[in-house]
Protein backbone atom coordinates (compact mmCIF):
# COMPACT_ATOMS: atom_id res chain seq x y z
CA UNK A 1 -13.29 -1.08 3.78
CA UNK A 2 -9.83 0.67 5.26
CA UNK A 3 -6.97 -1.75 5.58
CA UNK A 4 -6.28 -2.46 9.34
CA UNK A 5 -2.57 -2.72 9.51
CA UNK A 6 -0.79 -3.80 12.44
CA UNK A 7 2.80 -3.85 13.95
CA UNK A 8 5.11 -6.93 13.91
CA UNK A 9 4.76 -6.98 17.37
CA UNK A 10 1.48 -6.63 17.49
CA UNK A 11 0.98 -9.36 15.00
CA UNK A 12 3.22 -11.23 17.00
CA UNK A 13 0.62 -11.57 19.64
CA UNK A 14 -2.48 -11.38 17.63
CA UNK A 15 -0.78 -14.66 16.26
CA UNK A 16 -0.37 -16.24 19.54
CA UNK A 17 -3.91 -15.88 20.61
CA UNK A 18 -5.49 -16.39 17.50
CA UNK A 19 -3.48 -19.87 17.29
CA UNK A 20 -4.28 -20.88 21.11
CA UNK A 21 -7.57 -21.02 21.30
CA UNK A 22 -8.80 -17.08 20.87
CA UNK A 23 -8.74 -16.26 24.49
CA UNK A 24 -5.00 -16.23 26.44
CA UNK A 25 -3.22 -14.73 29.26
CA UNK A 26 -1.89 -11.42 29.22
CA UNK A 27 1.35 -13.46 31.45
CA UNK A 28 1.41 -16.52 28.86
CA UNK A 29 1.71 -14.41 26.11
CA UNK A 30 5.02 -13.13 28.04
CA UNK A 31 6.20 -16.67 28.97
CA UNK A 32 5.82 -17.52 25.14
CA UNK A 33 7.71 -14.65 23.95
CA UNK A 34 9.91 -13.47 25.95
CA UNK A 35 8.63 -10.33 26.42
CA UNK A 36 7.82 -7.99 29.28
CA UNK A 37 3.87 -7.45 30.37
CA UNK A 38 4.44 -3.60 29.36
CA UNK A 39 5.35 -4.32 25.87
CA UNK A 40 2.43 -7.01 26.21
CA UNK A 41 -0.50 -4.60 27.14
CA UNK A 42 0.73 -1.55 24.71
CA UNK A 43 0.06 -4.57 22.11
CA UNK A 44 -2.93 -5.59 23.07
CA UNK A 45 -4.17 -1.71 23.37
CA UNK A 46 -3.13 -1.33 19.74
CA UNK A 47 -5.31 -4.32 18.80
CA UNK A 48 -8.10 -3.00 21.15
CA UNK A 49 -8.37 -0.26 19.54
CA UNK A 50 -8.48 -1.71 15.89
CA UNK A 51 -11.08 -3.76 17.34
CA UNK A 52 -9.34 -7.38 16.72
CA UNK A 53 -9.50 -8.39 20.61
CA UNK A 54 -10.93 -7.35 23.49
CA UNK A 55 -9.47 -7.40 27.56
CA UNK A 56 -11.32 -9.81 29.77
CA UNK A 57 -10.53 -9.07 33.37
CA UNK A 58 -10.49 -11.78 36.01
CA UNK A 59 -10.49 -12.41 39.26
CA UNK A 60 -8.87 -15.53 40.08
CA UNK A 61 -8.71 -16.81 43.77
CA UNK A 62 -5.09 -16.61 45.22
CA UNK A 63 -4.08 -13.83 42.86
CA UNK A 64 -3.50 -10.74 44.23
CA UNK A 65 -4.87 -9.02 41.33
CA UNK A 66 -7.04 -10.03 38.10
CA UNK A 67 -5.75 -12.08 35.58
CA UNK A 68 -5.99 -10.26 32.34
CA UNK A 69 -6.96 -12.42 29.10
CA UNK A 70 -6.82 -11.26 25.63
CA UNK A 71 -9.76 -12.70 23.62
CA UNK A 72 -10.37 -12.56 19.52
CA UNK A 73 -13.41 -10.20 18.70
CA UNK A 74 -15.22 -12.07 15.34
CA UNK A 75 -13.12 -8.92 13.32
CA UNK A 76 -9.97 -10.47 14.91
CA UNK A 77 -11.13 -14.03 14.30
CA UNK A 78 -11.65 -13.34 10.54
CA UNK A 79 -8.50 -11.01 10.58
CA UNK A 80 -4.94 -12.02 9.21
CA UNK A 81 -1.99 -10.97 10.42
């Protein structure tokens, strides 16, 4: 089996939802880091794509558009960062 490496940023959120319940906010993540939803998303692609987490798209009533969560696949879930 390959090695899935990842960056520190990416880490840095693959951390964040792994340790808040597996399933968080594309806009918490920013709030907790400090970071801007660009840098955000190009993370969460990266860990898409390794298949660690998956985007769950949803609508939410009031918001303009849908919220976007980031939620732990079972590879992310028995992945460390």
């Amino acid at each position: 089996m390959d090695t899935i490496k990842i960056t520190e940023k990416s880490a840095e959120v693959f951390n964040y939802v792994k340790n808040n319940g597996g399933r968080v906010s594309v806009e918490e993540i920013c709030e907790a880091t400090g970071r801007a939803p660009r840098s955000i998303n190009a993370n969460v692609t990266d860990l898409c794509k390794k298949g660690l987490a998956e985007r769950e798209k949803v609508e939410v009533e009031g918001k303009e558009k849908p919220v976007t969560y980031v939620c732990m696949t079972e590879a992310g879930a028995a992945f460390t960062a």
